[in-house]
PDB file of N, CA and C in Angstrom:
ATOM      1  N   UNK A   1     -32.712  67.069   4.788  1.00  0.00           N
ATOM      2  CA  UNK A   1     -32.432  66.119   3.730  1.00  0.00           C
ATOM      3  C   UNK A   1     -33.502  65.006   3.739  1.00  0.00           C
ATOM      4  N   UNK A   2     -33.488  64.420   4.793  1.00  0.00           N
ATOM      5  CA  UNK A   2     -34.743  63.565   5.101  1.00  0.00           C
ATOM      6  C   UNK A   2     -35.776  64.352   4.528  1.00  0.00           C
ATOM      7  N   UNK A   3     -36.328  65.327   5.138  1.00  0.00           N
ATOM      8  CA  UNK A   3     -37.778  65.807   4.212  1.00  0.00           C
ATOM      9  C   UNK A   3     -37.759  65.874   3.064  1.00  0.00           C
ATOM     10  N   UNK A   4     -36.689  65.989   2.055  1.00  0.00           N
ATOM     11  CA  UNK A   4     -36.481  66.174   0.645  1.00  0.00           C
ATOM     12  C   UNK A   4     -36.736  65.059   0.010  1.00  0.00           C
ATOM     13  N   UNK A   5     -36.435  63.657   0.722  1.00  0.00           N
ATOM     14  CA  UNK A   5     -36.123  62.633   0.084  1.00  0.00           C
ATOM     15  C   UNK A   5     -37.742  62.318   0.361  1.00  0.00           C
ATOM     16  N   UNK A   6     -38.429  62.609   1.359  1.00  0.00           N
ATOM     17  CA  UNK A   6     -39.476  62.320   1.502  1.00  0.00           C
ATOM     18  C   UNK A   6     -40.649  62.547   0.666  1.00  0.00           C
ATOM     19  N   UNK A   7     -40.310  63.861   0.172  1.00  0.00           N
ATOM     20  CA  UNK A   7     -41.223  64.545  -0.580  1.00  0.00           C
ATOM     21  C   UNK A   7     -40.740  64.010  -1.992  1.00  0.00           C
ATOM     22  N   UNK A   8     -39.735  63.447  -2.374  1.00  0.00           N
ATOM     23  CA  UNK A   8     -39.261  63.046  -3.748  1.00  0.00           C
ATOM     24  C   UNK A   8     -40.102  61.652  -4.071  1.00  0.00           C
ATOM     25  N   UNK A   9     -40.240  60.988  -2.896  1.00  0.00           N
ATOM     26  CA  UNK A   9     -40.703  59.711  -3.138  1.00  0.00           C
ATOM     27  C   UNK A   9     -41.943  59.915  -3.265  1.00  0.00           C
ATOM     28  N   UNK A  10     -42.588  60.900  -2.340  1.00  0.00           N
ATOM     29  CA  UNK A  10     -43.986  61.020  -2.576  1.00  0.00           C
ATOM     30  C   UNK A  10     -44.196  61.551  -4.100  1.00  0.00           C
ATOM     31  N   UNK A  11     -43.314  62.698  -4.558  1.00  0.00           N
ATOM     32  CA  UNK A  11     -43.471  62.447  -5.747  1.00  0.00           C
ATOM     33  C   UNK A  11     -43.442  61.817  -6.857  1.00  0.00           C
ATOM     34  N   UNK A  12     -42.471  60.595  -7.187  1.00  0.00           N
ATOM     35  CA  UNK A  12     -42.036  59.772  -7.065  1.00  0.00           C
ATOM     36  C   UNK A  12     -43.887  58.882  -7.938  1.00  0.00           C
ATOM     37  N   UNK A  13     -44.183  58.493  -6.758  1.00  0.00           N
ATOM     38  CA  UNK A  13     -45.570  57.194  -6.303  1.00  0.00           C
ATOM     39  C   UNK A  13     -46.772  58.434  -6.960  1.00  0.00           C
ATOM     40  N   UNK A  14     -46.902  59.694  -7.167  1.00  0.00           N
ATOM     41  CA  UNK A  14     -47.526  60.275  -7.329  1.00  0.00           C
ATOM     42  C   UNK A  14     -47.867  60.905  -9.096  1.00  0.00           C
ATOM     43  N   UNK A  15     -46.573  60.843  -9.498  1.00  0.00           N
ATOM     44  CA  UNK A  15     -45.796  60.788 -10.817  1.00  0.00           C
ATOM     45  C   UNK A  15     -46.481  59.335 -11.377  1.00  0.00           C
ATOM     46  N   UNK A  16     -46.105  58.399 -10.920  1.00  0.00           N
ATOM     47  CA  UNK A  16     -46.982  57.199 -11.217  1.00  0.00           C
ATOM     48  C   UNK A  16     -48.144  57.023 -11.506  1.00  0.00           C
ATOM     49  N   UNK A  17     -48.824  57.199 -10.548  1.00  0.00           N
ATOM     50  CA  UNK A  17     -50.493  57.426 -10.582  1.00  0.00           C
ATOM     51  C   UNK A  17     -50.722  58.186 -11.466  1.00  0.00           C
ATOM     52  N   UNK A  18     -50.264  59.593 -11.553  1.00  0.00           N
ATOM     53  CA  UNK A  18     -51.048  60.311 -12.810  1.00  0.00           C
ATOM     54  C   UNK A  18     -50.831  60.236 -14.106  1.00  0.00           C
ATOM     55  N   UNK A  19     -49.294  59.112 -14.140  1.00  0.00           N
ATOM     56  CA  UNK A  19     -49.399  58.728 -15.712  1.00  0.00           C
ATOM     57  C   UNK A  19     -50.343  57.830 -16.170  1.00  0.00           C
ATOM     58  N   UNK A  20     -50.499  56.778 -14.612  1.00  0.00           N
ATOM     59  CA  UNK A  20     -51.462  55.684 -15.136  1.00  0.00           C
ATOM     60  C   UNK A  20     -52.930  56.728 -15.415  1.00  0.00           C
ATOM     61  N   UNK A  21     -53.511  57.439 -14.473  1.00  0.00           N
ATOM     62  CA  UNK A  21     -54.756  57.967 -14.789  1.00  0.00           C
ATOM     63  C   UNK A  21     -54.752  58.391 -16.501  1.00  0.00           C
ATOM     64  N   UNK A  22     -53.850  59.637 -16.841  1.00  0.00           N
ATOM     65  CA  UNK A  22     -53.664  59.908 -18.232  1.00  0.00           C
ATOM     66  C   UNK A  22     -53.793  58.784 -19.020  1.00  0.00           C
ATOM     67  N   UNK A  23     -53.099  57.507 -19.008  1.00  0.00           N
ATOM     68  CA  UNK A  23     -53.337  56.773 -19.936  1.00  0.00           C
ATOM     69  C   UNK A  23     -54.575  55.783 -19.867  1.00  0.00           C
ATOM     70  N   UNK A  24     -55.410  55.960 -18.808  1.00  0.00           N
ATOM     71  CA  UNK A  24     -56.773  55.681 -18.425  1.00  0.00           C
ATOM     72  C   UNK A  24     -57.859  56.485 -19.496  1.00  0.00           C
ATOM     73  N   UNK A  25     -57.737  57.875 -19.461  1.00  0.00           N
ATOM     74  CA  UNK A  25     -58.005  58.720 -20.320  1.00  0.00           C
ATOM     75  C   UNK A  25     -58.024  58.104 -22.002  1.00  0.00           C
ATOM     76  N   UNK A  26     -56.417  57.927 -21.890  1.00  0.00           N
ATOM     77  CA  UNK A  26     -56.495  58.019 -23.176  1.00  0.00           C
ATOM     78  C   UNK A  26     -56.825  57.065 -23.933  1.00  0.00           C
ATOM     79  N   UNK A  27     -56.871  55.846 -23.153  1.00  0.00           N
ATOM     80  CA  UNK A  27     -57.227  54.081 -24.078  1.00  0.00           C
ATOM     81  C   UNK A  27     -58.388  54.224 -23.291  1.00  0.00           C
ATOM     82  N   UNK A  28     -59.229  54.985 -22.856  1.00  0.00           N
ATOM     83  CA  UNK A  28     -60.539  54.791 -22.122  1.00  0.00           C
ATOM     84  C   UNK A  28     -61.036  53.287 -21.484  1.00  0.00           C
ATOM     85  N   UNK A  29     -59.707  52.910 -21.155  1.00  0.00           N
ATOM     86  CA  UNK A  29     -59.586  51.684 -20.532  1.00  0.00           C
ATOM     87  C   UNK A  29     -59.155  51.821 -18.984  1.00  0.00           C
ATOM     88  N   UNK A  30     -59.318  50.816 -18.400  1.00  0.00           N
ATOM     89  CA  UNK A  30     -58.849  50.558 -16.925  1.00  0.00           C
ATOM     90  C   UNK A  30     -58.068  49.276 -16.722  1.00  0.00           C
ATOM     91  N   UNK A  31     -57.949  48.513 -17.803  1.00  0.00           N
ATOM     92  CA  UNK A  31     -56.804  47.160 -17.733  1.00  0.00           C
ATOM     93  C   UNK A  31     -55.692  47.180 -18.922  1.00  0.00           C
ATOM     94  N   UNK A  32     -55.933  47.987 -19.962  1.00  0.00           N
ATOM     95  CA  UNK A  32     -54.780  48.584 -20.931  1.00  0.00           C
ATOM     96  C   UNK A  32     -53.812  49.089 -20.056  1.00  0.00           C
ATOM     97  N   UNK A  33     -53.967  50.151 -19.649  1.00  0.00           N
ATOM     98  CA  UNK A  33     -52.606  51.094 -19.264  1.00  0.00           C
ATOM     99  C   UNK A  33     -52.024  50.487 -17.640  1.00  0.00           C
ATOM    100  N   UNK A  34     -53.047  49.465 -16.994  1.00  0.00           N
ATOM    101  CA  UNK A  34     -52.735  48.861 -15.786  1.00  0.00           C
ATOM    102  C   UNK A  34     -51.244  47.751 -16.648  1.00  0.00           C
ATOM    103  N   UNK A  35     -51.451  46.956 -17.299  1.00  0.00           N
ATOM    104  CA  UNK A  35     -50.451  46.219 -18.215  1.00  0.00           C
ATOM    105  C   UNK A  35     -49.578  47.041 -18.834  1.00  0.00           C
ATOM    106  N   UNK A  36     -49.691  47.889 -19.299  1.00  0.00           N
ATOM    107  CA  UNK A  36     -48.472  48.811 -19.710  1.00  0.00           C
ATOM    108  C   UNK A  36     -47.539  49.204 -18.396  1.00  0.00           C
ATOM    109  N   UNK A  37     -48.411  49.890 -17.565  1.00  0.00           N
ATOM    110  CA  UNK A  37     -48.045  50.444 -16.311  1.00  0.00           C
ATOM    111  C   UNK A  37     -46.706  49.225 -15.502  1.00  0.00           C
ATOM    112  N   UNK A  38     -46.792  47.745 -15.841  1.00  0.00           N
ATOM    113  CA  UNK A  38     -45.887  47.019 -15.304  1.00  0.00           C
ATOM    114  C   UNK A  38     -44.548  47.133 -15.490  1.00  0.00           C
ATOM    115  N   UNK A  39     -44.297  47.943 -16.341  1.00  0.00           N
ATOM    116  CA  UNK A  39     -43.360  48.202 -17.108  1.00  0.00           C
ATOM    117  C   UNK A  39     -42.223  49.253 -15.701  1.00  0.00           C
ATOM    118  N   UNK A  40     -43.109  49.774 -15.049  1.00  0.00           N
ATOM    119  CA  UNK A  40     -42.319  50.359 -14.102  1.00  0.00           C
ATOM    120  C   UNK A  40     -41.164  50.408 -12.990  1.00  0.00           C
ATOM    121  N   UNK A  41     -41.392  48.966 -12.835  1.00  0.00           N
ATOM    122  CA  UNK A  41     -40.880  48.401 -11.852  1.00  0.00           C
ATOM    123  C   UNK A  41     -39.231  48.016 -12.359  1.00  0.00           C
ATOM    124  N   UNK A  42     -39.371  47.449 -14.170  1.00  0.00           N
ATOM    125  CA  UNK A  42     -38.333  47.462 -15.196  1.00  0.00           C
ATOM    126  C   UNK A  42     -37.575  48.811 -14.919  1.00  0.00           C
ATOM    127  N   UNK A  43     -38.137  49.773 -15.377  1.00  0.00           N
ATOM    128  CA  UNK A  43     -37.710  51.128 -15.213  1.00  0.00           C
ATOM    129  C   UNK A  43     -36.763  51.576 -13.849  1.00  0.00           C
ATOM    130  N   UNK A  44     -37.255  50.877 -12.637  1.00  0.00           N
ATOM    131  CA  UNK A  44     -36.719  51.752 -11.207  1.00  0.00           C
ATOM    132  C   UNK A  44     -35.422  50.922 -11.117  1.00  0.00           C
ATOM    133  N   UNK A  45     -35.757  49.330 -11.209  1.00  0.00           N
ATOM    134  CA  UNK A  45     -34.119  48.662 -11.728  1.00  0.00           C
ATOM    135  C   UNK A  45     -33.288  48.974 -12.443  1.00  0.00           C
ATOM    136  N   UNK A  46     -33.786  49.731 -13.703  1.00  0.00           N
ATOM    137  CA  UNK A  46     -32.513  50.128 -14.619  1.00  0.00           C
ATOM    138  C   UNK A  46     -32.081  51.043 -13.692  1.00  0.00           C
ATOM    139  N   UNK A  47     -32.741  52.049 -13.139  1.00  0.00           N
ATOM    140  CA  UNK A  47     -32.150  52.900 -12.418  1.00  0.00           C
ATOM    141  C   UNK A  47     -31.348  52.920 -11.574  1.00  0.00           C
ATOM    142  N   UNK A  48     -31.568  51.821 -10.576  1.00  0.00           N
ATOM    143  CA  UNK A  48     -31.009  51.523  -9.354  1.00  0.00           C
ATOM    144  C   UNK A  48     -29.822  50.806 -10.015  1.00  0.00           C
ATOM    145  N   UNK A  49     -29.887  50.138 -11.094  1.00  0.00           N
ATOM    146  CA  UNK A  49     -28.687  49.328 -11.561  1.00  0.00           C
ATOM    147  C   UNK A  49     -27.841  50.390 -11.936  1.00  0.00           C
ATOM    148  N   UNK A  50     -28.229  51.674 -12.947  1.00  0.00           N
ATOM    149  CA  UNK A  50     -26.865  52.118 -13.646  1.00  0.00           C
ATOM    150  C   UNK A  50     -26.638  53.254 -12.531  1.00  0.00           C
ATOM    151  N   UNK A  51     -27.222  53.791 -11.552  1.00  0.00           N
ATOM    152  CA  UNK A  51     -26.907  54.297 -10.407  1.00  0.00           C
ATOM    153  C   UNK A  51     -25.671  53.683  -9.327  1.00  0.00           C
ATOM    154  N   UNK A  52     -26.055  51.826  -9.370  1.00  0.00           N
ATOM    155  CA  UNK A  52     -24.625  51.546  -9.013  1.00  0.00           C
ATOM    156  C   UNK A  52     -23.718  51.147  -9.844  1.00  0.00           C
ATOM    157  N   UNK A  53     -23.934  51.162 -11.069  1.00  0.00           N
ATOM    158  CA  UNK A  53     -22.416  51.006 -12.054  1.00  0.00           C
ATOM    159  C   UNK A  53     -21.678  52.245 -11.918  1.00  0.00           C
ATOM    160  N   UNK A  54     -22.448  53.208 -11.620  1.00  0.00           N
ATOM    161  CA  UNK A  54     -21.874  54.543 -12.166  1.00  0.00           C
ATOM    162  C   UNK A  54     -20.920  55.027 -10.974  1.00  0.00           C
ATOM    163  N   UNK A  55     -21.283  54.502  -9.569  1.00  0.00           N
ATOM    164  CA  UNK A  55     -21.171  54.953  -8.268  1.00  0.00           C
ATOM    165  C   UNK A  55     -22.036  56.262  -8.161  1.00  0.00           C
ATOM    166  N   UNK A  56     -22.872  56.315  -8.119  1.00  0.00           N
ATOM    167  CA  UNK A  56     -23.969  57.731  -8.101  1.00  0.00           C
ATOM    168  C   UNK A  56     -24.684  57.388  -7.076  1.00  0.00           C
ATOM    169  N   UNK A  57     -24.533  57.990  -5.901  1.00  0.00           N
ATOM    170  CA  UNK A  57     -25.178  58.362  -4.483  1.00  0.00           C
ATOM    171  C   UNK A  57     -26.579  59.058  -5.060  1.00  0.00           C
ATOM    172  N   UNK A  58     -27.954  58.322  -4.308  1.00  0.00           N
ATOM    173  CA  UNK A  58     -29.340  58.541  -4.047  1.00  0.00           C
ATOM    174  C   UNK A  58     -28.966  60.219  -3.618  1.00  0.00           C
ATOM    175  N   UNK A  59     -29.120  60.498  -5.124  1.00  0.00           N
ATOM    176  CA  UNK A  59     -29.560  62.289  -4.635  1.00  0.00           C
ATOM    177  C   UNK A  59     -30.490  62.827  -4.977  1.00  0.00           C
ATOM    178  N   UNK A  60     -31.323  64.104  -4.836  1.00  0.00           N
ATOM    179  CA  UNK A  60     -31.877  64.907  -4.986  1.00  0.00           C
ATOM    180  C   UNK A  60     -32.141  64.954  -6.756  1.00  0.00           C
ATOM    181  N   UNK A  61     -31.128  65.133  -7.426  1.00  0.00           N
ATOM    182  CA  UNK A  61     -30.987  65.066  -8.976  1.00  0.00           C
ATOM    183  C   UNK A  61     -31.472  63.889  -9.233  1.00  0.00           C
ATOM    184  N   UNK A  62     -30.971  62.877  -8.519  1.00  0.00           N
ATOM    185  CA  UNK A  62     -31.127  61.062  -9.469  1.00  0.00           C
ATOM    186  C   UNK A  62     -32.530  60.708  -8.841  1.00  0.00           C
ATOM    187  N   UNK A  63     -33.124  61.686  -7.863  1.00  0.00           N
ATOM    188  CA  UNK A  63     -34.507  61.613  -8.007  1.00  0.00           C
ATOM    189  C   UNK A  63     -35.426  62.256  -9.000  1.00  0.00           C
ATOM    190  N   UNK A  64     -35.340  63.478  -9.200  1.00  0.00           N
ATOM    191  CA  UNK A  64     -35.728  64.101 -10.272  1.00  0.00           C
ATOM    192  C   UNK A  64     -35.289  63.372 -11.143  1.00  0.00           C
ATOM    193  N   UNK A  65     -34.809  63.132 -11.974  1.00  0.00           N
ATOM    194  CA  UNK A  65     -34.606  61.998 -13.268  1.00  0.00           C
ATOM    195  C   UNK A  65     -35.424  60.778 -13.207  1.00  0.00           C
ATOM    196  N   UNK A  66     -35.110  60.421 -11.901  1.00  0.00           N
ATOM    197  CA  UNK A  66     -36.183  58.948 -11.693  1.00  0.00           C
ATOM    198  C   UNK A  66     -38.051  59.589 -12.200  1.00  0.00           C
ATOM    199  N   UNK A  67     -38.547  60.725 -11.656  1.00  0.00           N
ATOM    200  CA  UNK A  67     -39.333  60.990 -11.936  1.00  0.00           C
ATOM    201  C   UNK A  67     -39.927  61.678 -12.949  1.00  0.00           C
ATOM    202  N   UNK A  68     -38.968  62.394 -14.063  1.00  0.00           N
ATOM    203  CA  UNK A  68     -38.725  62.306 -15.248  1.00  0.00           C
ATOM    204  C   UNK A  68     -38.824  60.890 -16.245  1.00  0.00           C
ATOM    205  N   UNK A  69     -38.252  59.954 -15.570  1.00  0.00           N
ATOM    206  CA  UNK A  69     -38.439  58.532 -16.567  1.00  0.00           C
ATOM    207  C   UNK A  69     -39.721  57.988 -16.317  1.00  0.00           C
ATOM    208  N   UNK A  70     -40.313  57.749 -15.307  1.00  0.00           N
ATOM    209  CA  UNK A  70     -41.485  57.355 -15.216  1.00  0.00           C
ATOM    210  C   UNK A  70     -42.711  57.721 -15.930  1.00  0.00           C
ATOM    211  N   UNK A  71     -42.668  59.493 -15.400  1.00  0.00           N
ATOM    212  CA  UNK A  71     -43.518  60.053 -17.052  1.00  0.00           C
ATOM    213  C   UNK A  71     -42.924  59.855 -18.404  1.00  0.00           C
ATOM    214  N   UNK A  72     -41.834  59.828 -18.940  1.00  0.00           N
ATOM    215  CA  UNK A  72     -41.774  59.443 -20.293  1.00  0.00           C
ATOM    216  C   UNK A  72     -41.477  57.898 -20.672  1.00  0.00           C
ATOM    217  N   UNK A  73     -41.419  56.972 -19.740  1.00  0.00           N
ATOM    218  CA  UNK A  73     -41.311  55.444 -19.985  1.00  0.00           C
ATOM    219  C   UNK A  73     -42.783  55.039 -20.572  1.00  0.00           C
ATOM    220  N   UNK A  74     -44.015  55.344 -19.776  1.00  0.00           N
ATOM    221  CA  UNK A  74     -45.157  55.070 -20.002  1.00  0.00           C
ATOM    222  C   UNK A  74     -45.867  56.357 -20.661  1.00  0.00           C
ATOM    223  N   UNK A  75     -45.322  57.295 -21.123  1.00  0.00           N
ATOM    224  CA  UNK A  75     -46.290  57.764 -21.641  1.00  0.00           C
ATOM    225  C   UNK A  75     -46.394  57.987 -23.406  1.00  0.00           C
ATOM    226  N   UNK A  76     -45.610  57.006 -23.823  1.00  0.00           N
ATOM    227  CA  UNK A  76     -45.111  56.668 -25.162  1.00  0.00           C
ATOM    228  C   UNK A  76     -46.620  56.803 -25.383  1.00  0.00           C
TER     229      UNK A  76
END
């Protein structure tokens, strides 16, 4: 379980990076998508917030979703 969670986070931080690179790409900028990119941190709170409204235990699934939102939060 530990290794799972391990590898989620790494995906997770990794999922991150390559949205920011993509949107590096795409505004052929390097301080555009860094300012968009702040937006993330918004994102992991909603998570962590409706994770405890809901009572939803840090699983395997509510990681995959977490890393699902990250690519589609920023890649509007």
């Amino acid at each position: 379980m530990h290794d799972s969670f391990v590898g989620l986070y790494l995906g997770l931080a990794f999922s991150m990076l390559l949205v920011y690179l993509l949107m590096v790409v795409n505004f052929q900028s390097w301080t555009e998508p860094f300012i968009i990119i702040t937006a993330l941190p918004c994102a992991l709170a909603g998570i962590v917030w409706m994770l405890f409204i809901t009572g939803t235990t840090l699983s395997v699934p509510a990681l995959m979703g977490a890393i699902m939102c990250m690519g589609s939060s920023d890649g509007q």
